[in-house]
Structures are given as structure tokens and as C-alpha cells.
C-alpha atoms as a PDB file:
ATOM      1  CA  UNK A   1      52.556 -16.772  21.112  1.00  0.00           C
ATOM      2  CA  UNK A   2      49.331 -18.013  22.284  1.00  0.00           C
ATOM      3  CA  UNK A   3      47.398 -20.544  21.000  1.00  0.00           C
ATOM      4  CA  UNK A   4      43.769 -20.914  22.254  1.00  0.00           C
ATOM      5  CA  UNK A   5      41.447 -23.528  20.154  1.00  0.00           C
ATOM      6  CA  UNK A   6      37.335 -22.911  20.211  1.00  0.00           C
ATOM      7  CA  UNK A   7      35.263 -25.582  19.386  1.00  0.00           C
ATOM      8  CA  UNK A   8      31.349 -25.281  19.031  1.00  0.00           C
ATOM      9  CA  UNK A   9      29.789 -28.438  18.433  1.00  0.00           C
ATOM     10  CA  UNK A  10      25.654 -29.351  18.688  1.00  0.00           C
ATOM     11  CA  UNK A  11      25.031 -27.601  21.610  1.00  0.00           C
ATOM     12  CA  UNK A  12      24.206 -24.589  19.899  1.00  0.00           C
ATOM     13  CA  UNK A  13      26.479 -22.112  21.534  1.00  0.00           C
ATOM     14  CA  UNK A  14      28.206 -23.759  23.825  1.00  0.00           C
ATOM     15  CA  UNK A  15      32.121 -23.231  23.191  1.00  0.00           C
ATOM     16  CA  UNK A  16      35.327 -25.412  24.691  1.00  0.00           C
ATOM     17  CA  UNK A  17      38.072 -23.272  24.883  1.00  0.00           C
ATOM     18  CA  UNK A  18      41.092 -25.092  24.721  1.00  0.00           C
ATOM     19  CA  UNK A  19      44.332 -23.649  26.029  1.00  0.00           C
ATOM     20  CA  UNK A  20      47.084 -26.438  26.649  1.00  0.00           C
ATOM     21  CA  UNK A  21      45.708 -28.776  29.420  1.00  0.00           C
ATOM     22  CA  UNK A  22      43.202 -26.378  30.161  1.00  0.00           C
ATOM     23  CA  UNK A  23      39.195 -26.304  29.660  1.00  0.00           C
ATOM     24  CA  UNK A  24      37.131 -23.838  29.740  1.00  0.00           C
ATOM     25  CA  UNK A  25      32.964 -23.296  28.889  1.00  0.00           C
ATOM     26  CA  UNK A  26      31.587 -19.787  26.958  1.00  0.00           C
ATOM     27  CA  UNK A  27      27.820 -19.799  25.951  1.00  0.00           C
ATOM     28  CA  UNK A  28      25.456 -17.155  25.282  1.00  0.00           C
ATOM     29  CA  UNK A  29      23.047 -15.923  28.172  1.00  0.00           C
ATOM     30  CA  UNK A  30      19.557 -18.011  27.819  1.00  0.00           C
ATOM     31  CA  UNK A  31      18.128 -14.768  27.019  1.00  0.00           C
ATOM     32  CA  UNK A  32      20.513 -14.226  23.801  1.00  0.00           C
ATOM     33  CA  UNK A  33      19.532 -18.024  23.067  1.00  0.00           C
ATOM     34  CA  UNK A  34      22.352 -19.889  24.582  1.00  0.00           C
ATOM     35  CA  UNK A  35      22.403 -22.250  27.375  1.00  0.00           C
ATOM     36  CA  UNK A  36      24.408 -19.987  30.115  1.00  0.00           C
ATOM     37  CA  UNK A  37      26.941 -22.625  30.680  1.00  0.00           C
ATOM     38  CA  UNK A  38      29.572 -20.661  30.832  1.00  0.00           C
ATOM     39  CA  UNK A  39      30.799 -17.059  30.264  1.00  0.00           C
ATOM     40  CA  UNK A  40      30.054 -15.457  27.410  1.00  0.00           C
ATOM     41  CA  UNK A  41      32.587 -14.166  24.795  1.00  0.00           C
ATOM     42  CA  UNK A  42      32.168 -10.603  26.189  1.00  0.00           C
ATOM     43  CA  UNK A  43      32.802 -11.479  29.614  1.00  0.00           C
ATOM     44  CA  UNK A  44      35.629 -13.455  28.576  1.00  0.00           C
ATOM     45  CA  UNK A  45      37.027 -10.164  27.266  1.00  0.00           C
ATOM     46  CA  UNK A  46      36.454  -8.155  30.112  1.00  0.00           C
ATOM     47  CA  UNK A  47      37.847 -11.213  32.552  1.00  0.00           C
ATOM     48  CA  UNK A  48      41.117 -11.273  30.412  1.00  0.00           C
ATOM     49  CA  UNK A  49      41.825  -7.494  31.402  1.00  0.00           C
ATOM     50  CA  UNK A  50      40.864  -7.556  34.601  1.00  0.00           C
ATOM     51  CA  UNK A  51      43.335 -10.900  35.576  1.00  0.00           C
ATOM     52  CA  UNK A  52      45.894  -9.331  33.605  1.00  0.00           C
ATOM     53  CA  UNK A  53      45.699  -6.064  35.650  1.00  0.00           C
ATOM     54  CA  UNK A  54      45.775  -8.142  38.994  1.00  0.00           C
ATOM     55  CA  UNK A  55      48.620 -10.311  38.242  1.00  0.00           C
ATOM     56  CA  UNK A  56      50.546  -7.207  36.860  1.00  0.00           C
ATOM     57  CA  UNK A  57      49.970  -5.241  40.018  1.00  0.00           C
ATOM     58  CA  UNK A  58      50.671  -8.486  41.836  1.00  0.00           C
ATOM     59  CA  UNK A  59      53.758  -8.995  40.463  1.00  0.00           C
ATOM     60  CA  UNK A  60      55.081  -5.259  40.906  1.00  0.00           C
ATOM     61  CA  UNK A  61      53.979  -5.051  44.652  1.00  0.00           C
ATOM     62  CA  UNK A  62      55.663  -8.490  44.928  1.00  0.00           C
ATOM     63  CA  UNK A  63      59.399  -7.278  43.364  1.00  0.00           C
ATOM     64  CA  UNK A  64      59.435  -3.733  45.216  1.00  0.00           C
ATOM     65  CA  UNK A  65      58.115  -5.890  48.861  1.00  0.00           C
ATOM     66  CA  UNK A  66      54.891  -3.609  49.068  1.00  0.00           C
ATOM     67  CA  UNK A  67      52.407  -4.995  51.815  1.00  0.00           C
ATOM     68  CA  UNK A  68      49.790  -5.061  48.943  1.00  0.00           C
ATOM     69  CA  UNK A  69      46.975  -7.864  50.388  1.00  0.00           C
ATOM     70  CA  UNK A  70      44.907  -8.157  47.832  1.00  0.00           C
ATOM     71  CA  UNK A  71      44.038  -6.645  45.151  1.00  0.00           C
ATOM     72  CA  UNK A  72      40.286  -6.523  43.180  1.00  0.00           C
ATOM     73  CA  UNK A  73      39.668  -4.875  39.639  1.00  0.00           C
ATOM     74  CA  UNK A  74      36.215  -4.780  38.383  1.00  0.00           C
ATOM     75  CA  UNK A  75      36.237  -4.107  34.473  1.00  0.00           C
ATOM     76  CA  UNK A  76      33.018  -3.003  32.454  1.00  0.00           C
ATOM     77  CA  UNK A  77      32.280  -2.341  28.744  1.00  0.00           C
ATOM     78  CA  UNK A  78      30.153  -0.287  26.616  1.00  0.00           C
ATOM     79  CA  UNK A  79      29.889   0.396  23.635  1.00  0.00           C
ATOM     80  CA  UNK A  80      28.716   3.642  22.171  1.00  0.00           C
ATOM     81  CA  UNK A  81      28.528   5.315  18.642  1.00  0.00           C
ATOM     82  CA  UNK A  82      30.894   2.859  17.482  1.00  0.00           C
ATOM     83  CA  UNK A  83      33.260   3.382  20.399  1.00  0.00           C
ATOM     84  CA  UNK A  84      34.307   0.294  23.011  1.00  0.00           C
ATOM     85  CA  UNK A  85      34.465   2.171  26.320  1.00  0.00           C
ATOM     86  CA  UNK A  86      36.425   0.035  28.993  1.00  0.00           C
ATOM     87  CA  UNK A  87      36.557   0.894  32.679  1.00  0.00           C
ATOM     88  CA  UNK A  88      38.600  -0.240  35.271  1.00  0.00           C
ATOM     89  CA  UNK A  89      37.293   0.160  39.230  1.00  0.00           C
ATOM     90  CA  UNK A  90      40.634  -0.888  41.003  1.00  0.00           C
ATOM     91  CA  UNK A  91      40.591  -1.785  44.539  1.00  0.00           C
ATOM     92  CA  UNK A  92      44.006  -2.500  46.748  1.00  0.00           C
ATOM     93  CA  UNK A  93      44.196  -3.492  50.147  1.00  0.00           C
ATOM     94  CA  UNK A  94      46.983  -3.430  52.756  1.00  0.00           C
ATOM     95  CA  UNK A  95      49.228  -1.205  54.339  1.00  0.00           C
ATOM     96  CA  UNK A  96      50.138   0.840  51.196  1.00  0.00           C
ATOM     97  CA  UNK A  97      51.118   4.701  50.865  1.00  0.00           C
ATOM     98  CA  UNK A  98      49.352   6.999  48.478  1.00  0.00           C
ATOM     99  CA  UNK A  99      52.859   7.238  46.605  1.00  0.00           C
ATOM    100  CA  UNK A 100      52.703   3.492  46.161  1.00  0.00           C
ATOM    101  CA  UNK A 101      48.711   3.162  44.879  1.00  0.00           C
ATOM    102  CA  UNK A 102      49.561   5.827  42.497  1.00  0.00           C
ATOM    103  CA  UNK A 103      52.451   4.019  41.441  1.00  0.00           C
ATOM    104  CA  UNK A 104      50.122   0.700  41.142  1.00  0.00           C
ATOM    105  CA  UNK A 105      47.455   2.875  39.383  1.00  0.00           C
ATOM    106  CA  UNK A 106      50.063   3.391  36.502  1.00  0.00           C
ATOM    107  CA  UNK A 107      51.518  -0.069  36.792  1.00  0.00           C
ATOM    108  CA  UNK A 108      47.632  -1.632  35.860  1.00  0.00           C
ATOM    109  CA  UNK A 109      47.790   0.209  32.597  1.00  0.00           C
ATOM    110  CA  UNK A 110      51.277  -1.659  32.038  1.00  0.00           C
ATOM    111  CA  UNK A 111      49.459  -5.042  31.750  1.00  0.00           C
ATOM    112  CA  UNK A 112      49.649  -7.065  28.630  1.00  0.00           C
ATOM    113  CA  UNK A 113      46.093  -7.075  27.884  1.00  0.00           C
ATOM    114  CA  UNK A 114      45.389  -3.327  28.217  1.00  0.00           C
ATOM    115  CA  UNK A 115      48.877  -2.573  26.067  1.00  0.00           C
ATOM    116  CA  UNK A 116      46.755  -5.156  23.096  1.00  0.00           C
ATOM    117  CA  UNK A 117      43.495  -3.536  23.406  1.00  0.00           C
ATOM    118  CA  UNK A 118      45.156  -0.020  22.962  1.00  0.00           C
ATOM    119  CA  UNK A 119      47.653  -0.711  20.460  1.00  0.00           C
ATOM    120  CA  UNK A 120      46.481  -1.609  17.046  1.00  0.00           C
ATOM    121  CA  UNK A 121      45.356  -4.241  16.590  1.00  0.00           C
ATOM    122  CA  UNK A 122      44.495  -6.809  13.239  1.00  0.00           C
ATOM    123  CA  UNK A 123      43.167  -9.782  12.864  1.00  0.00           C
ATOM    124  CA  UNK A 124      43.015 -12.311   9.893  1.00  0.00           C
ATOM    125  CA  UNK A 125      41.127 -15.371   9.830  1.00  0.00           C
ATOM    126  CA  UNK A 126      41.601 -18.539   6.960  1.00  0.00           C
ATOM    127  CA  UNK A 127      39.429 -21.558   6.336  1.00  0.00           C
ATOM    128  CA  UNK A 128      42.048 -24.461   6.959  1.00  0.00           C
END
């Protein structure tokens, strides 16, 4: 279970994000009113599936001894008619068969974050 903690304090949207011993800024763009001091919420989302997706590939070239280099996902959103649209550009370098890609093409769908965002999902929030 993971607990993250998000605190907002005068800086209008400035955000700590609070994971262990672990720090990290999210703000709003200037041009949404923020201070862009850090990422913004939606970019946080779209970081979280595209590091998930690289460590899971990672991980799977790693246990079968593929020469996989490096590997580079670029994730967008949209949104339209209601509808969250997320894409996944997914680049691998080294000495890799087609066979093998393929297999790593199916393996980034595996990730954690990408089984959440298509499963369902609810959320409940309290006052404490």
C-alpha cells in the first residue's frame, strides 16, 4: 500500500509531495496561475505510467538476459467527450529481435500503473 502525503501551504499551488524520505514539487503552469515550480498534477500522471512501463520492461529484459540498452516511453493524454485517451510512444534500443520487442510491447501493458488506470478504479476521500 502506498502512502503519498500532499501538502499545499501559502504558496498558492505549490504542492510537497511526500513519499517516505522523499520530496517532490507539483505547481500549476504560470499560465493556469501557478508558479511552475514543479510538475503539474497531470504530468505527474502521465510520468507515473511512463516510469512504470520502463522499469517493467527493464526488469523483464533483465530476467530473460535480453541486450535491451535503454529503453524511452513517451506518454501523452487527452481528453475528449468525456474520454481520457492515453498513448504510449515506446522506444527500445539494443541488439533485440522483433520476437523480443513484441514480447516487450506486451510486457509494457503488464506494468502496475497501466493495470490501475484500466481496471476500475474508486476513490473515497474523508475530512480527518
Amino acid at each position: 500500500m502506498a502512502h503519498i502525503k500532499a501538502i499545499i501551504k501559502k504558496k498558492h499551488y505549490r504542492t510537497e509531495i511526500i513519499a517516505g524520505k522523499h520530496t517532490i514539487i507539483s505547481d500549476e503552469p504560470v499560465v493556469e496561475g501557478g508558479n511552475g515550480e514543479g510538475l503539474s498534477p497531470f504530468h505527474l500522471l502521465a510520468a507515473s505510467l511512463g516510469s512504470c512501463t520502463t522499469i517493467t520492461i527493464r526488469l523483464y529484459a533483465d530476467r530473460k538476459g535480453w541486450p535491451l540498452e535503454s529503453c524511452e516511453v513517451s506518454v501523452s493524454i487527452n481528453r475528449e467527450n468525456g474520454t481520457t485517451f492515453f498513448k504510449k510512444d515506446i522506444l527500445l534500443v539494443g541488439n533485440l529481435t522483433d520476437e523480443q520487442k513484441q514480447v516487450l510491447l506486451k510486457i509494457a501493458d503488464k506494468c502496475f500503473i497501466h493495470k490501475i488506470l484500466t481496471g476500475p478504479i474508486e476513490i473515497n476521500s474523508s475530512l480527518i
